[in-house]
N, C-alpha and C. Protein backbone atom coordinates (compact mmCIF):
# COMPACT_ATOMS: atom_id res chain seq x y z
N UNK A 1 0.84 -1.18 0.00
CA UNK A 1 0.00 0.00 0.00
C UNK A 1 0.89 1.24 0.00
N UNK A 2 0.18 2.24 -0.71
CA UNK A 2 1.16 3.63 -0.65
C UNK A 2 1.34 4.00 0.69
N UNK A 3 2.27 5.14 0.78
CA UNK A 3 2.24 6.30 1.78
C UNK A 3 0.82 6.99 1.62
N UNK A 4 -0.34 6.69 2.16
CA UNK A 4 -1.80 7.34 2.04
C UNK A 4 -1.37 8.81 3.01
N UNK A 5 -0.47 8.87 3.93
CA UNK A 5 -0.44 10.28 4.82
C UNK A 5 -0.41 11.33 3.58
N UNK A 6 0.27 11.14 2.98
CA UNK A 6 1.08 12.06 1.72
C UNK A 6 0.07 12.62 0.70
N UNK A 7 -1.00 11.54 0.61
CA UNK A 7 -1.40 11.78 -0.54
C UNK A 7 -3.20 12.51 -0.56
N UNK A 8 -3.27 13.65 -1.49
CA UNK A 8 -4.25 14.56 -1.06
C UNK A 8 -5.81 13.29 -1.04
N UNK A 9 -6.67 13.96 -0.45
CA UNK A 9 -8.18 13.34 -0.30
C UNK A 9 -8.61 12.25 -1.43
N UNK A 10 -8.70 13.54 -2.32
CA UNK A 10 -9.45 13.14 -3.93
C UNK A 10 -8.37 11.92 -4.41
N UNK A 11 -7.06 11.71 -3.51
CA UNK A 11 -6.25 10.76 -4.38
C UNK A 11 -6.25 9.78 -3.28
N UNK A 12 -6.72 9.54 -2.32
CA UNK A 12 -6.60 8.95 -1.54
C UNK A 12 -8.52 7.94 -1.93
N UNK A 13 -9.02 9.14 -2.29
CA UNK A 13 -10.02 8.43 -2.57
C UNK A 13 -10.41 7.32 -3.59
N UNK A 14 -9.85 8.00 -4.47
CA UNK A 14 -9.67 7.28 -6.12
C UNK A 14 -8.34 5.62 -6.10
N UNK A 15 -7.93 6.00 -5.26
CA UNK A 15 -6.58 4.60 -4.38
C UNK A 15 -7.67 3.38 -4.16
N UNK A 16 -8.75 4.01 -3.34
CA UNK A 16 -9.51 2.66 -2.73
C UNK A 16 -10.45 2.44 -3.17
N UNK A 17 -10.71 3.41 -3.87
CA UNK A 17 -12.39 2.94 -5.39
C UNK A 17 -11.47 1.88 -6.45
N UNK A 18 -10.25 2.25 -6.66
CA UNK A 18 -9.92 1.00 -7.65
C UNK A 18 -9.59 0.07 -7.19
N UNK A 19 -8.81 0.13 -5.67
CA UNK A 19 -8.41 -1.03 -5.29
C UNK A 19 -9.79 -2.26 -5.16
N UNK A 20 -10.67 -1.40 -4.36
CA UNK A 20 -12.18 -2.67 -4.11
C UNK A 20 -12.67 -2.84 -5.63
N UNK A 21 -12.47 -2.44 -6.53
CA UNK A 21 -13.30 -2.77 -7.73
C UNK A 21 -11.90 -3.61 -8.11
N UNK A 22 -10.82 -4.11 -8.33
CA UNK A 22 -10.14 -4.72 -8.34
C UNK A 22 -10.14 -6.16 -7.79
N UNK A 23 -10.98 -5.90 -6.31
CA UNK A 23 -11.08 -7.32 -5.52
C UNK A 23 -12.50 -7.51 -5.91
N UNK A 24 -12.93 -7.01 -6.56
CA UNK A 24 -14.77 -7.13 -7.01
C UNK A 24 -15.69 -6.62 -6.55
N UNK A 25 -15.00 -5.49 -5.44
CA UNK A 25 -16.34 -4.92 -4.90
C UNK A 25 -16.59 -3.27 -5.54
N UNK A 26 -18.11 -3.57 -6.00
CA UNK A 26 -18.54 -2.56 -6.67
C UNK A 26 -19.64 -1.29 -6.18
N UNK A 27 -19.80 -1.95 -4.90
CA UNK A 27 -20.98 -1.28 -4.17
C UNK A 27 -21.11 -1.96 -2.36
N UNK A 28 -21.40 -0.94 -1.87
CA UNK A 28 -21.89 -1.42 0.00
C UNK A 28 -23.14 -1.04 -0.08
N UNK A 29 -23.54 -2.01 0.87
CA UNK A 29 -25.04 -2.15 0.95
C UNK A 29 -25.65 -0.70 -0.25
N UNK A 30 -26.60 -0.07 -0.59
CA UNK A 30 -27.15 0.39 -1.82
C UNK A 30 -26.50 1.65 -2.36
N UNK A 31 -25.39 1.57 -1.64
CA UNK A 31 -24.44 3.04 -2.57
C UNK A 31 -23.43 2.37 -3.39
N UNK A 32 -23.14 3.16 -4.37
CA UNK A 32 -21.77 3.08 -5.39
C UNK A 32 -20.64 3.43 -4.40
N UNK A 33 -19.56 2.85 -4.68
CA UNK A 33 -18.23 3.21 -4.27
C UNK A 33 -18.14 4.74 -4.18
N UNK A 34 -18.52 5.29 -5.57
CA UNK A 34 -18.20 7.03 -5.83
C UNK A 34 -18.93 7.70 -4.36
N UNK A 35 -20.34 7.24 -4.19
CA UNK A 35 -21.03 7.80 -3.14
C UNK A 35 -20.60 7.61 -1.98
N UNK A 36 -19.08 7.14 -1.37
CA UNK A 36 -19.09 6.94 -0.21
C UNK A 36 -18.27 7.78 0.22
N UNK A 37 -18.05 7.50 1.89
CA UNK A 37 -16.79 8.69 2.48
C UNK A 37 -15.64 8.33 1.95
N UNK A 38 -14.36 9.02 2.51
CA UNK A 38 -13.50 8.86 2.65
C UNK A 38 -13.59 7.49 3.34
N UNK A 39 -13.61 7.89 4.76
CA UNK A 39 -13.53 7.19 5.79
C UNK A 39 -14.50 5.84 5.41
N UNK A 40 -15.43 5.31 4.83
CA UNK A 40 -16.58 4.67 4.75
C UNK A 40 -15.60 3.43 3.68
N UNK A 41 -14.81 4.51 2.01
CA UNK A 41 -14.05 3.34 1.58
C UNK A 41 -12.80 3.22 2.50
N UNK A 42 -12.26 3.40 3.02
CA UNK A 42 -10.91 3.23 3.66
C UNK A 42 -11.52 1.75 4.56
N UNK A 43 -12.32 2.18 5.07
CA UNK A 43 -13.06 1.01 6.11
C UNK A 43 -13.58 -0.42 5.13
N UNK A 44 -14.02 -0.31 4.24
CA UNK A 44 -14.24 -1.11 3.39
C UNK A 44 -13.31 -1.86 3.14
N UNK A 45 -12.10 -1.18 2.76
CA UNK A 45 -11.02 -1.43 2.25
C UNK A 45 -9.99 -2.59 3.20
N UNK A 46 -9.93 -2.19 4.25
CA UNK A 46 -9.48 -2.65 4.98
C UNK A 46 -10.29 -4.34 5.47
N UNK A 47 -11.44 -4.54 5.65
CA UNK A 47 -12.56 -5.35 5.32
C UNK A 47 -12.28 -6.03 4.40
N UNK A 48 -11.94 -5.74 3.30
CA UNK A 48 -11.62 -6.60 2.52
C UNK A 48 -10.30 -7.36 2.01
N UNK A 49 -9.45 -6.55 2.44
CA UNK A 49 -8.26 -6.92 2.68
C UNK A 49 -7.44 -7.68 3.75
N UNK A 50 -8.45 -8.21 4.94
CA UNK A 50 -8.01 -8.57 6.07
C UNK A 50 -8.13 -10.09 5.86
């Protein structure tokens, strides 16, 4: 995983929308990836990676 401290919001965001669409996830319960927090994909992310 990158240095995420470093890297601005919008790029931090766009990091973990491709990474979960990468592992196949395209959506949490009835939102799109795009519609979520920061914090909401980071958490995802981690979820799925564990």
């Amino acid at each position: 995983m990158k240095n995420l401290l470093l890297m601005p919001i919008q790029q931090k965001r766009q990091f973990f929308i491709s990474e979960l669409i990468k592992v196949g996830v395209f959506k949490k319960e009835d939102k799109h990836l795009y519609e979520l927090t920061l914090n909401d994909l980071e958490e995802e992310y981690h979820k799925q990676m564990a």
